[in-house]
PDB file of N, CA and C in Angstrom:
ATOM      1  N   UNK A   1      52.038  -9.230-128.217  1.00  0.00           N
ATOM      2  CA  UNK A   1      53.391  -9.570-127.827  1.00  0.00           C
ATOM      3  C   UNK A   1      53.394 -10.293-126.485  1.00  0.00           C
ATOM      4  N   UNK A   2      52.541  -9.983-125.670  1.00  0.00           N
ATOM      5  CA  UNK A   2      52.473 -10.090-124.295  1.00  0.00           C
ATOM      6  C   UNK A   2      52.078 -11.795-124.569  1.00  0.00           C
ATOM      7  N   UNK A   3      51.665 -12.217-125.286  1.00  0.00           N
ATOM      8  CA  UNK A   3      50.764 -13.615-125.595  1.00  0.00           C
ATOM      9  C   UNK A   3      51.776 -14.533-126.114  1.00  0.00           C
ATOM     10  N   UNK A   4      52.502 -14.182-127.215  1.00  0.00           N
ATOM     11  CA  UNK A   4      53.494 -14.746-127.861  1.00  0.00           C
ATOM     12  C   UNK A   4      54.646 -15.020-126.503  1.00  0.00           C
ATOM     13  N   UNK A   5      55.239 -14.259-125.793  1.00  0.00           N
ATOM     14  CA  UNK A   5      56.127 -14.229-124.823  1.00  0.00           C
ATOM     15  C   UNK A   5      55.162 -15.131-123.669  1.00  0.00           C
ATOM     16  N   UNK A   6      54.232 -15.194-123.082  1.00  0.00           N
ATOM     17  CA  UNK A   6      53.853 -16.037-122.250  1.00  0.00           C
ATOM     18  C   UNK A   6      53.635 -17.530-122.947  1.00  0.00           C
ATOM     19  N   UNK A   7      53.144 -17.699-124.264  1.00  0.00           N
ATOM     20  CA  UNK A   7      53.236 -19.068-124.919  1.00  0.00           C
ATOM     21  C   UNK A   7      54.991 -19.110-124.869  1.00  0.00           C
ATOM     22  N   UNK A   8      55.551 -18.706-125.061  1.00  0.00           N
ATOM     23  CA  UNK A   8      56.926 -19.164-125.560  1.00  0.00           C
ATOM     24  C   UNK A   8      57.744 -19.656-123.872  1.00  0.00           C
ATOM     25  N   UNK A   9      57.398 -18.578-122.779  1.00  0.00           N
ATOM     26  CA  UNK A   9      57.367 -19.123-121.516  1.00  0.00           C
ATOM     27  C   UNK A   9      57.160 -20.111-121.023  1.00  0.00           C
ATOM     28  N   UNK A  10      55.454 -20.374-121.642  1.00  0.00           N
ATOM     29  CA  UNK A  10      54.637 -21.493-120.322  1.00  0.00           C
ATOM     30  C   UNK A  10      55.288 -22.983-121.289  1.00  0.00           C
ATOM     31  N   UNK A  11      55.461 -23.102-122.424  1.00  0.00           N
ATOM     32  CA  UNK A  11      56.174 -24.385-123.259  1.00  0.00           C
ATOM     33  C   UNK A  11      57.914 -24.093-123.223  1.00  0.00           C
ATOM     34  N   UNK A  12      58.239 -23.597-122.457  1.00  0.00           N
ATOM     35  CA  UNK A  12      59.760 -23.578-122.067  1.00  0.00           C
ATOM     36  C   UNK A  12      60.512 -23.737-122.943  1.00  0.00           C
ATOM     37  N   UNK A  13      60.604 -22.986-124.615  1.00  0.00           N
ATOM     38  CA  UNK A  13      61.146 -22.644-125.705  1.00  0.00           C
ATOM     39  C   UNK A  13      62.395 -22.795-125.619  1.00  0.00           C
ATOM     40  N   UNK A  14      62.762 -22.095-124.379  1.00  0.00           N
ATOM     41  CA  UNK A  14      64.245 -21.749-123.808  1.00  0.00           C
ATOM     42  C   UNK A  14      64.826 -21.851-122.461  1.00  0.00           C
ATOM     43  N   UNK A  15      66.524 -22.364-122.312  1.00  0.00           N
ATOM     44  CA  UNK A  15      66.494 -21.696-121.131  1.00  0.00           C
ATOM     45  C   UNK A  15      68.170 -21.423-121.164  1.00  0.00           C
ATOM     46  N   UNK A  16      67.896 -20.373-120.189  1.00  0.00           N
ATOM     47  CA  UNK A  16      69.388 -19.869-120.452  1.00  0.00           C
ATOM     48  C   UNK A  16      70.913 -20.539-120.233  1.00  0.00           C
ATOM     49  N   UNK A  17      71.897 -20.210-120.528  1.00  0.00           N
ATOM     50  CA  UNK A  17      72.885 -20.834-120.166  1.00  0.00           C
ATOM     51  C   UNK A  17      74.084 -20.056-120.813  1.00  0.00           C
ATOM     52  N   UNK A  18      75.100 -20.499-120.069  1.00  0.00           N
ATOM     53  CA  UNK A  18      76.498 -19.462-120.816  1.00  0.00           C
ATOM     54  C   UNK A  18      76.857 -20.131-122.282  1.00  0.00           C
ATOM     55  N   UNK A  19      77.153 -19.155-123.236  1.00  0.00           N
ATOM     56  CA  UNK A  19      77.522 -18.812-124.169  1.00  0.00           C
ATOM     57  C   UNK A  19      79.545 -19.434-124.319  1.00  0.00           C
ATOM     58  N   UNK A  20      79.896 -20.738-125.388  1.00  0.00           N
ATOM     59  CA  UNK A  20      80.835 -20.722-125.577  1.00  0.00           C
ATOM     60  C   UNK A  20      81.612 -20.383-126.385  1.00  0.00           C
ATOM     61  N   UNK A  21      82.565 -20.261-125.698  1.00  0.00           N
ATOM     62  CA  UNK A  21      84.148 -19.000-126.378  1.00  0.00           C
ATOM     63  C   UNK A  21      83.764 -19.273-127.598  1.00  0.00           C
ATOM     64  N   UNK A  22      83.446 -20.146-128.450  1.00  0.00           N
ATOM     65  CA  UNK A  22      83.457 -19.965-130.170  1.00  0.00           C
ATOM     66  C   UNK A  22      82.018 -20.316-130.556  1.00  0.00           C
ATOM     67  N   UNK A  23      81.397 -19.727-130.218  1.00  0.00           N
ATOM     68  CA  UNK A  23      79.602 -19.402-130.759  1.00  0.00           C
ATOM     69  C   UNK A  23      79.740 -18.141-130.508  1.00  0.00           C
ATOM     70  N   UNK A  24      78.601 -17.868-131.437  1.00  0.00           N
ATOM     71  CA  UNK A  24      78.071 -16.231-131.741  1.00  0.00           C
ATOM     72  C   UNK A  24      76.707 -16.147-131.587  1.00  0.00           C
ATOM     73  N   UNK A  25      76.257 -15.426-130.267  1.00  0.00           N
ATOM     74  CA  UNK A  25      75.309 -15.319-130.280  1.00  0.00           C
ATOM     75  C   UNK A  25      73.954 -14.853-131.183  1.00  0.00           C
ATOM     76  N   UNK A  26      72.884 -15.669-131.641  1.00  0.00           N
ATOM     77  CA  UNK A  26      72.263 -15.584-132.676  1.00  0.00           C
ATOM     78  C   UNK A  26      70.701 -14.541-132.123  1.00  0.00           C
ATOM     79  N   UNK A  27      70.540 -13.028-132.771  1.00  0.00           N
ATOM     80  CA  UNK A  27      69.426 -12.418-132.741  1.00  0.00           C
ATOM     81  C   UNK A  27      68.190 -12.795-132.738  1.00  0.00           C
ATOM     82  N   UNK A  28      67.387 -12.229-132.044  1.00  0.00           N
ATOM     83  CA  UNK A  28      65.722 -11.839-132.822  1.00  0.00           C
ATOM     84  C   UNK A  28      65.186 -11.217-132.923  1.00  0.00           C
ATOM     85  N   UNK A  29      64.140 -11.059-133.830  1.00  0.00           N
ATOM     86  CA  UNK A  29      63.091  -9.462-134.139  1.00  0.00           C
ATOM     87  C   UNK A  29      61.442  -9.990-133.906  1.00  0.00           C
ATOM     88  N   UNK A  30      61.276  -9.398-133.431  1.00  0.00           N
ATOM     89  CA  UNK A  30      59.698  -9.191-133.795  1.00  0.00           C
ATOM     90  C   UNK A  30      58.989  -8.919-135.229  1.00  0.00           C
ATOM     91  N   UNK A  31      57.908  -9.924-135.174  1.00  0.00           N
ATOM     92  CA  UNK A  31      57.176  -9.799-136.615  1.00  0.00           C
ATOM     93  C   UNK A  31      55.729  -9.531-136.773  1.00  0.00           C
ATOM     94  N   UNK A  32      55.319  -8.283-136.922  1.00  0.00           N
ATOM     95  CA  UNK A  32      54.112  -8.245-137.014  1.00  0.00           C
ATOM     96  C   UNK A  32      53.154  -8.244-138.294  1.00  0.00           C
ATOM     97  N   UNK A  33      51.489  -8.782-137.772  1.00  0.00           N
ATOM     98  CA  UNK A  33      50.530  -8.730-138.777  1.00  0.00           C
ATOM     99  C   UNK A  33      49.694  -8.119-138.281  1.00  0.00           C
ATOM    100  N   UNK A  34      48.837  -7.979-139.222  1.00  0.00           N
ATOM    101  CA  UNK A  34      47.238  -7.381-138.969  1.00  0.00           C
ATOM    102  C   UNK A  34      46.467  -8.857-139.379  1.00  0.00           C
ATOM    103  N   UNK A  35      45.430  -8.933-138.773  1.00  0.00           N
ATOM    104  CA  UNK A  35      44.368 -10.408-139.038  1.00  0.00           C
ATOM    105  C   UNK A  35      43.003  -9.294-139.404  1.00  0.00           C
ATOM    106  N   UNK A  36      42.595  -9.316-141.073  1.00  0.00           N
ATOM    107  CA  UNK A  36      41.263  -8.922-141.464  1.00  0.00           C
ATOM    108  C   UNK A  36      40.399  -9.837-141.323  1.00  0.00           C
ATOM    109  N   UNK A  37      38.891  -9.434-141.240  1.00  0.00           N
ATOM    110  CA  UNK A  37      37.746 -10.531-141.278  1.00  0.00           C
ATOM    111  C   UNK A  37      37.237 -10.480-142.573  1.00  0.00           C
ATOM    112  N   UNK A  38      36.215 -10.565-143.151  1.00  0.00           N
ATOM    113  CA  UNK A  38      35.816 -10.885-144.317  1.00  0.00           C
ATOM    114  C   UNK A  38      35.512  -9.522-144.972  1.00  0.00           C
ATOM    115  N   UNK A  39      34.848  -8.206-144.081  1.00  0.00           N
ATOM    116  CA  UNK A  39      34.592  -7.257-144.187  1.00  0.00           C
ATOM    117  C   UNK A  39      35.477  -5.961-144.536  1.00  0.00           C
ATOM    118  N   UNK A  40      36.569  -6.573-144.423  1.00  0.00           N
ATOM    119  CA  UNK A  40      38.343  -5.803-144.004  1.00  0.00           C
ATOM    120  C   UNK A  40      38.303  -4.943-142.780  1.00  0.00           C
ATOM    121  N   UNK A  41      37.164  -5.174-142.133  1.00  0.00           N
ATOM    122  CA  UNK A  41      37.237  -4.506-140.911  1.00  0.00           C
ATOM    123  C   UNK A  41      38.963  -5.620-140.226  1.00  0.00           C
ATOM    124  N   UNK A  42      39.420  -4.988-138.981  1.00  0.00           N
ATOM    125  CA  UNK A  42      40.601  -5.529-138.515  1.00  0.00           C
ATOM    126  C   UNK A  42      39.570  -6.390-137.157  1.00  0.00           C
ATOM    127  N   UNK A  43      40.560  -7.788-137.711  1.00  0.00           N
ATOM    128  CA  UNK A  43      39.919  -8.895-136.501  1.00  0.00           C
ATOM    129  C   UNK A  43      41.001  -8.998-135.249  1.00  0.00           C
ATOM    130  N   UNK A  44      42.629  -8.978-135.780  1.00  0.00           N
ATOM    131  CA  UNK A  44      43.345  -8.521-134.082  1.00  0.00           C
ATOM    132  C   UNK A  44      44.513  -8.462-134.853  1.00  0.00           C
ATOM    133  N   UNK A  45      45.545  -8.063-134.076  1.00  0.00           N
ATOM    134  CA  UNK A  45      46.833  -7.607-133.973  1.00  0.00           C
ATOM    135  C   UNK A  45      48.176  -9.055-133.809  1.00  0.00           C
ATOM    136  N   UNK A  46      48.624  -9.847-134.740  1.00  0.00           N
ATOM    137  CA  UNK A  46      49.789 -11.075-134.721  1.00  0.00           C
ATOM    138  C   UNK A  46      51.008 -10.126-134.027  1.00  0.00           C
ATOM    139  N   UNK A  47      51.869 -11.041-133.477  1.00  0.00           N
ATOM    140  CA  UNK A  47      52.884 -10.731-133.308  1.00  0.00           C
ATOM    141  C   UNK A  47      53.948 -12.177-133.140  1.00  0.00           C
ATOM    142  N   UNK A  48      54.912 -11.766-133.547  1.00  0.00           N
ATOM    143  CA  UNK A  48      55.695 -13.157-133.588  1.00  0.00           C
ATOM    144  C   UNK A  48      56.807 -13.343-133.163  1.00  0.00           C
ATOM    145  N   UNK A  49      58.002 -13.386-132.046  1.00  0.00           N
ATOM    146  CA  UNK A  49      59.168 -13.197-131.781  1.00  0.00           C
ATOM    147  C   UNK A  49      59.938 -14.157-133.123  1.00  0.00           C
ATOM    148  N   UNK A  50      60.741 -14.066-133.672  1.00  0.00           N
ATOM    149  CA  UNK A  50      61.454 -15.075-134.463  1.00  0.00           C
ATOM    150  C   UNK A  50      63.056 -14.669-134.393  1.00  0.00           C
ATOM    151  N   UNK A  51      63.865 -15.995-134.700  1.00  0.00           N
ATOM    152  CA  UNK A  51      65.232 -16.003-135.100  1.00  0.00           C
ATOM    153  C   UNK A  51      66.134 -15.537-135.962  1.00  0.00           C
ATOM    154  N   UNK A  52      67.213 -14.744-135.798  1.00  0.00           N
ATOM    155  CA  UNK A  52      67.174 -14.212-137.154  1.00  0.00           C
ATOM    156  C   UNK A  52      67.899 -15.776-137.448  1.00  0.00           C
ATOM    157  N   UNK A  53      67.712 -16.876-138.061  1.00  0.00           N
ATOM    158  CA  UNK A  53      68.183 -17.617-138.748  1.00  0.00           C
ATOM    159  C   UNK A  53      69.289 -17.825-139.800  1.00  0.00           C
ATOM    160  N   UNK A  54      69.543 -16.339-140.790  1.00  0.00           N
ATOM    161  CA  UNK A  54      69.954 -16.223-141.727  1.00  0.00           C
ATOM    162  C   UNK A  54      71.321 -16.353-141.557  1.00  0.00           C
ATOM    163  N   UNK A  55      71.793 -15.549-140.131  1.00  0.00           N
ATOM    164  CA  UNK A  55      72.964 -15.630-139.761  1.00  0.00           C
ATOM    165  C   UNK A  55      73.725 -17.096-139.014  1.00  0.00           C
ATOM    166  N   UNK A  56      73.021 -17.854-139.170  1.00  0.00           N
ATOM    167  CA  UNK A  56      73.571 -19.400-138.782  1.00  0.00           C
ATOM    168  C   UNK A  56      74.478 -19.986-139.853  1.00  0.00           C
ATOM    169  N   UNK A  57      75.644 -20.744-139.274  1.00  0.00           N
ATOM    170  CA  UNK A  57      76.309 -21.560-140.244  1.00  0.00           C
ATOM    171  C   UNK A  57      76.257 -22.745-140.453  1.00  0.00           C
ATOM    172  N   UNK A  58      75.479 -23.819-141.538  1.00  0.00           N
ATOM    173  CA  UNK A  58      75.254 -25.026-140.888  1.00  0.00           C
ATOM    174  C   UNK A  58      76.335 -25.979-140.438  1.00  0.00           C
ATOM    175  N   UNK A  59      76.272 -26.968-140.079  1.00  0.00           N
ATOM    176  CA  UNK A  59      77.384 -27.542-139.424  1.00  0.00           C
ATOM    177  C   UNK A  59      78.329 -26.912-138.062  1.00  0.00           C
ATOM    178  N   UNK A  60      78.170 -25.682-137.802  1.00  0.00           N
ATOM    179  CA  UNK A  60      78.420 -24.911-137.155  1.00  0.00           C
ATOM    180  C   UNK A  60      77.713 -24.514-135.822  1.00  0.00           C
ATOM    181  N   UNK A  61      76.474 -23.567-136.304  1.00  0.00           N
ATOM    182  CA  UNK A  61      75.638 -23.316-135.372  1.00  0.00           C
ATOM    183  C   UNK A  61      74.184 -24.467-135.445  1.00  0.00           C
ATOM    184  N   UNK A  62      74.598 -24.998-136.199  1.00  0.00           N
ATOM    185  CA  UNK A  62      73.340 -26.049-136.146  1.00  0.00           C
ATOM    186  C   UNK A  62      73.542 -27.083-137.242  1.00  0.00           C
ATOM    187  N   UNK A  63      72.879 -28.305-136.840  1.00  0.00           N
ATOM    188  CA  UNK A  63      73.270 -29.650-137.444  1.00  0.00           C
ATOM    189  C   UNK A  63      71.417 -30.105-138.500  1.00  0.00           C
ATOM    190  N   UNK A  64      70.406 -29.418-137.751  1.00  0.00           N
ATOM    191  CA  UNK A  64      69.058 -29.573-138.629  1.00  0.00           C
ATOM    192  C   UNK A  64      68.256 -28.585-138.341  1.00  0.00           C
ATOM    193  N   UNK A  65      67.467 -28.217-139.213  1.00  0.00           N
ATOM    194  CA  UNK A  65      66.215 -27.410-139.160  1.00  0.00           C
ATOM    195  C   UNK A  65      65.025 -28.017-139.084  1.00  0.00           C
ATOM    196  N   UNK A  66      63.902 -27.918-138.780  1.00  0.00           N
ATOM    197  CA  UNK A  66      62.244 -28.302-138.733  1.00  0.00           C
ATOM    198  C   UNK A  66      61.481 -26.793-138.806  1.00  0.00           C
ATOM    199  N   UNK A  67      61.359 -26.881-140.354  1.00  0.00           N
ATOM    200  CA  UNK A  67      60.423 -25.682-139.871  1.00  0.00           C
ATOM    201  C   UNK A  67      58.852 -26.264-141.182  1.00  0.00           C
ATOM    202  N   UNK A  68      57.859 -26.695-139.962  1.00  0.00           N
ATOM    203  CA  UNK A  68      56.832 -27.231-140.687  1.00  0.00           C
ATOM    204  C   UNK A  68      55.789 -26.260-141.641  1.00  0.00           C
ATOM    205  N   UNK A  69      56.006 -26.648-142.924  1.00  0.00           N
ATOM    206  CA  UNK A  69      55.318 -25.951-143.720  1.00  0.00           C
ATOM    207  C   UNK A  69      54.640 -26.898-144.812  1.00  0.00           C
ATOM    208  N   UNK A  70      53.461 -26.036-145.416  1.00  0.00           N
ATOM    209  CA  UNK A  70      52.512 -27.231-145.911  1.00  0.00           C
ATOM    210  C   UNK A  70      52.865 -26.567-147.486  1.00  0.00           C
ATOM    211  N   UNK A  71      52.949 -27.526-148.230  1.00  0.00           N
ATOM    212  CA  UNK A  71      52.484 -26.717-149.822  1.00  0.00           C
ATOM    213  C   UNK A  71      51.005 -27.004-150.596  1.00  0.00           C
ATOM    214  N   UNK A  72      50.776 -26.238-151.323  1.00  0.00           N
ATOM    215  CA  UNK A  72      49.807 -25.677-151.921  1.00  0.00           C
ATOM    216  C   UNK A  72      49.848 -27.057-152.776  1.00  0.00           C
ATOM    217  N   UNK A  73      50.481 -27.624-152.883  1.00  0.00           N
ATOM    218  CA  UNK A  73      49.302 -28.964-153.786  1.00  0.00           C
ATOM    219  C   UNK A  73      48.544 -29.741-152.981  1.00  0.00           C
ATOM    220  N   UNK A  74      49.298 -30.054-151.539  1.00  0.00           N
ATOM    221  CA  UNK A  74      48.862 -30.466-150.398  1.00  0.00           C
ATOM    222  C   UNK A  74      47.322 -29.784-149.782  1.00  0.00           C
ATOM    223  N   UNK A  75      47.152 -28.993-149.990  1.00  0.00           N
ATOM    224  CA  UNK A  75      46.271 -28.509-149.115  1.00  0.00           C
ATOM    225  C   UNK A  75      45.169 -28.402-150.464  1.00  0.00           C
ATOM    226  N   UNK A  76      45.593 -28.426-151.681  1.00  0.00           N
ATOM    227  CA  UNK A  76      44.623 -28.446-152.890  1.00  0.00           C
ATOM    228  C   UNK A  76      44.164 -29.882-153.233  1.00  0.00           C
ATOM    229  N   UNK A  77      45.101 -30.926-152.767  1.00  0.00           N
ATOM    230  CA  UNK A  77      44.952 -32.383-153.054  1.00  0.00           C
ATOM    231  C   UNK A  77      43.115 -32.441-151.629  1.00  0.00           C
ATOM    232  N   UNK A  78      43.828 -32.012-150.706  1.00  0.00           N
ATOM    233  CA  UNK A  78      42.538 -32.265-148.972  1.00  0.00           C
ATOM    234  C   UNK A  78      41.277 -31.553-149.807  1.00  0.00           C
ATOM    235  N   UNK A  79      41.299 -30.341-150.102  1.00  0.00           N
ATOM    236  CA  UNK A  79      40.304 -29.790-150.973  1.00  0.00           C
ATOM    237  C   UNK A  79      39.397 -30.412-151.591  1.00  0.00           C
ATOM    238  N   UNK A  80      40.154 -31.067-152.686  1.00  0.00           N
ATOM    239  CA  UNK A  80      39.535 -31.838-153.797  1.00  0.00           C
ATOM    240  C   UNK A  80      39.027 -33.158-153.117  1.00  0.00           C
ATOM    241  N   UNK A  81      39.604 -33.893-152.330  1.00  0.00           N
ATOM    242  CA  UNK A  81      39.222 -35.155-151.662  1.00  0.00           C
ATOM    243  C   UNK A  81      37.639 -34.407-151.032  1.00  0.00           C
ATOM    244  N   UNK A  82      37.802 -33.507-150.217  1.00  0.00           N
ATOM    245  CA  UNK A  82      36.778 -32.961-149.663  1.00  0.00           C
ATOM    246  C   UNK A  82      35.231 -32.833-150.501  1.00  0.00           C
ATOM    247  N   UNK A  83      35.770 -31.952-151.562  1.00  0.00           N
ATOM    248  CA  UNK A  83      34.728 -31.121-152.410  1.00  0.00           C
ATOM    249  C   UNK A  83      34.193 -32.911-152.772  1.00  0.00           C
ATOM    250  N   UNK A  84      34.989 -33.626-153.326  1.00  0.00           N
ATOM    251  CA  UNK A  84      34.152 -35.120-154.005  1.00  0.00           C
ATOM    252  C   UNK A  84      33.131 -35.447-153.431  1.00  0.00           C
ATOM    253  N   UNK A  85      33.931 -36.120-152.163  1.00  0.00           N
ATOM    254  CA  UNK A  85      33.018 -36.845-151.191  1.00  0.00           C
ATOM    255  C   UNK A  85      32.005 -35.653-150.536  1.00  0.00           C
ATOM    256  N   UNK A  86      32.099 -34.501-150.554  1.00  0.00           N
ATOM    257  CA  UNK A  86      30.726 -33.835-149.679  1.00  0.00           C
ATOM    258  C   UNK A  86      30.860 -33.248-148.720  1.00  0.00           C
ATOM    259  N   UNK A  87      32.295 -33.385-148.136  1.00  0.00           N
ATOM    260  CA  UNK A  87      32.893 -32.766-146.698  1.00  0.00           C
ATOM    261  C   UNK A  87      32.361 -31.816-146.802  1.00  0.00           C
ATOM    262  N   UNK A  88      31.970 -31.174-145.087  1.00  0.00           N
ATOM    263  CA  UNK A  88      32.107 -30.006-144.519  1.00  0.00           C
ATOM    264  C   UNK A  88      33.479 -29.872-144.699  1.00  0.00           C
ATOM    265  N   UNK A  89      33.950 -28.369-144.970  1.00  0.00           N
ATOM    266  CA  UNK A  89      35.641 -27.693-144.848  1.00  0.00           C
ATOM    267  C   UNK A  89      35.680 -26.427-143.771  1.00  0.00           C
ATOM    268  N   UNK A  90      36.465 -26.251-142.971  1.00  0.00           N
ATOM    269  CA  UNK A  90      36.288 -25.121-142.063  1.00  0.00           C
ATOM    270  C   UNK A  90      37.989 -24.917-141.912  1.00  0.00           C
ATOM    271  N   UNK A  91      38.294 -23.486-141.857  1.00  0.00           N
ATOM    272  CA  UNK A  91      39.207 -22.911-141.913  1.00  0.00           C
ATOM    273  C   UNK A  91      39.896 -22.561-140.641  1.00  0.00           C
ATOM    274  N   UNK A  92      40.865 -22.697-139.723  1.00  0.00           N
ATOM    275  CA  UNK A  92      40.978 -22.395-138.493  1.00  0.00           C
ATOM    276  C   UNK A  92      42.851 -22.063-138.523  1.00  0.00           C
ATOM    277  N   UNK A  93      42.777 -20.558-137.137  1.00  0.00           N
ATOM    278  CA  UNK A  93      44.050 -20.155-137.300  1.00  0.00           C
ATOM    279  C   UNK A  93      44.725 -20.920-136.125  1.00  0.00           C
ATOM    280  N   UNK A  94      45.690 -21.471-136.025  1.00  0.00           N
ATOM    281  CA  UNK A  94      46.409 -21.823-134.595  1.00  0.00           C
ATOM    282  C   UNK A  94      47.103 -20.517-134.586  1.00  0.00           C
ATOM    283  N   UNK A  95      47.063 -20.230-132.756  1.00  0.00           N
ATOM    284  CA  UNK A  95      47.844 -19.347-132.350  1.00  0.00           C
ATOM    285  C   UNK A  95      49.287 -19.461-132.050  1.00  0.00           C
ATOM    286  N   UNK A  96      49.741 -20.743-131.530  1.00  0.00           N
ATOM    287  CA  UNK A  96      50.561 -21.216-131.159  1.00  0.00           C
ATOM    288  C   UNK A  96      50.975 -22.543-131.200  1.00  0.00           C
ATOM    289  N   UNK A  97      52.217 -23.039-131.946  1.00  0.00           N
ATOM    290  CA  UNK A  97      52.192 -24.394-132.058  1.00  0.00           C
ATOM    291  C   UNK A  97      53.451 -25.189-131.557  1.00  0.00           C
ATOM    292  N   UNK A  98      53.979 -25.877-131.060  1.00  0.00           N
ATOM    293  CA  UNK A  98      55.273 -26.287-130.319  1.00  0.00           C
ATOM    294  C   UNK A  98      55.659 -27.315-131.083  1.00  0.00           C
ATOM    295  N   UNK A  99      56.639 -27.935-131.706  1.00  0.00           N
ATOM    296  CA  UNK A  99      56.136 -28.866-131.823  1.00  0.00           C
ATOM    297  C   UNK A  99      56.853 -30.002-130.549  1.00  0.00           C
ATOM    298  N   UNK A 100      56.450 -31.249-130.396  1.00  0.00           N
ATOM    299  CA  UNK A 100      56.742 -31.654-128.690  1.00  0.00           C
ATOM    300  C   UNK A 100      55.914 -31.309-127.521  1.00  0.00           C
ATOM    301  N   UNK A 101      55.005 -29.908-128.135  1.00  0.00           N
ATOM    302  CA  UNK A 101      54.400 -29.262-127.331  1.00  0.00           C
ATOM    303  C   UNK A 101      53.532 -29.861-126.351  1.00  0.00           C
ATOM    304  N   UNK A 102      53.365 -29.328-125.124  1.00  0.00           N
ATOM    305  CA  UNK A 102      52.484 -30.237-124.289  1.00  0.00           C
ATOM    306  C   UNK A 102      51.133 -29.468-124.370  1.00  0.00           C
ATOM    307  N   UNK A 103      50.210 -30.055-124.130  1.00  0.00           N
ATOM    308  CA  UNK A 103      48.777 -29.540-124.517  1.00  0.00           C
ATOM    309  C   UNK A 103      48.159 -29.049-123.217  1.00  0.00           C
ATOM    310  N   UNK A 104      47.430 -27.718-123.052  1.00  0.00           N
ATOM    311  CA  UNK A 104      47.124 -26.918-122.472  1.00  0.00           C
ATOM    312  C   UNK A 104      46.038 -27.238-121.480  1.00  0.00           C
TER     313      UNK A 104
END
């Protein structure tokens, strides 16, 4: 948690300001995982602050969303390009991603 809250800090996610007469202030929860290694031994502890989103009205509390997500033909299409030609493939987790983000 302590990690998630200093990334969300040091890339300035937020910053405060007063709240007007006709907005509703929008929640968040914490989301946790466990990260296994291959062994199912436990490799570390996720944690994730998030929005509750659900409660937004569009046009209202917000005009667009970006929330980057990949699909599964996509990442099966890189695969297959890979496996042809001979690629090395290596698997890697980002901890933190901004997007705009400035690099560390």
């Amino acid at each position: 948690m302590e990690a998630e809250i200093h990334a969300l800090e040091h890339n300035k996610t937020w910053s405060l300001t007063h709240l007007p007469p006709s907005k509703a202030v929008i929640g968040c929860k914490w989301v946790y995982r466990i990260k296994y290694n291959a062994d199912g031994s436990v490799e570390r502890y996720k944690a994730r602050l998030v929005a509750k989103g659900y409660s937004k009205l569009d046009g209202f509390d917000f005009i667009e969303v970006f929330a980057p997500v990949t699909k599964l033909i996509t990442v099966r299409t890189v695969l297959s390009i890979s496996a042809a030609k001979g690629w090395a493939t290596h698997q890697l987790d980002v901890s933190n991603a901004f997007l705009h983000g400035k690099t560390i």
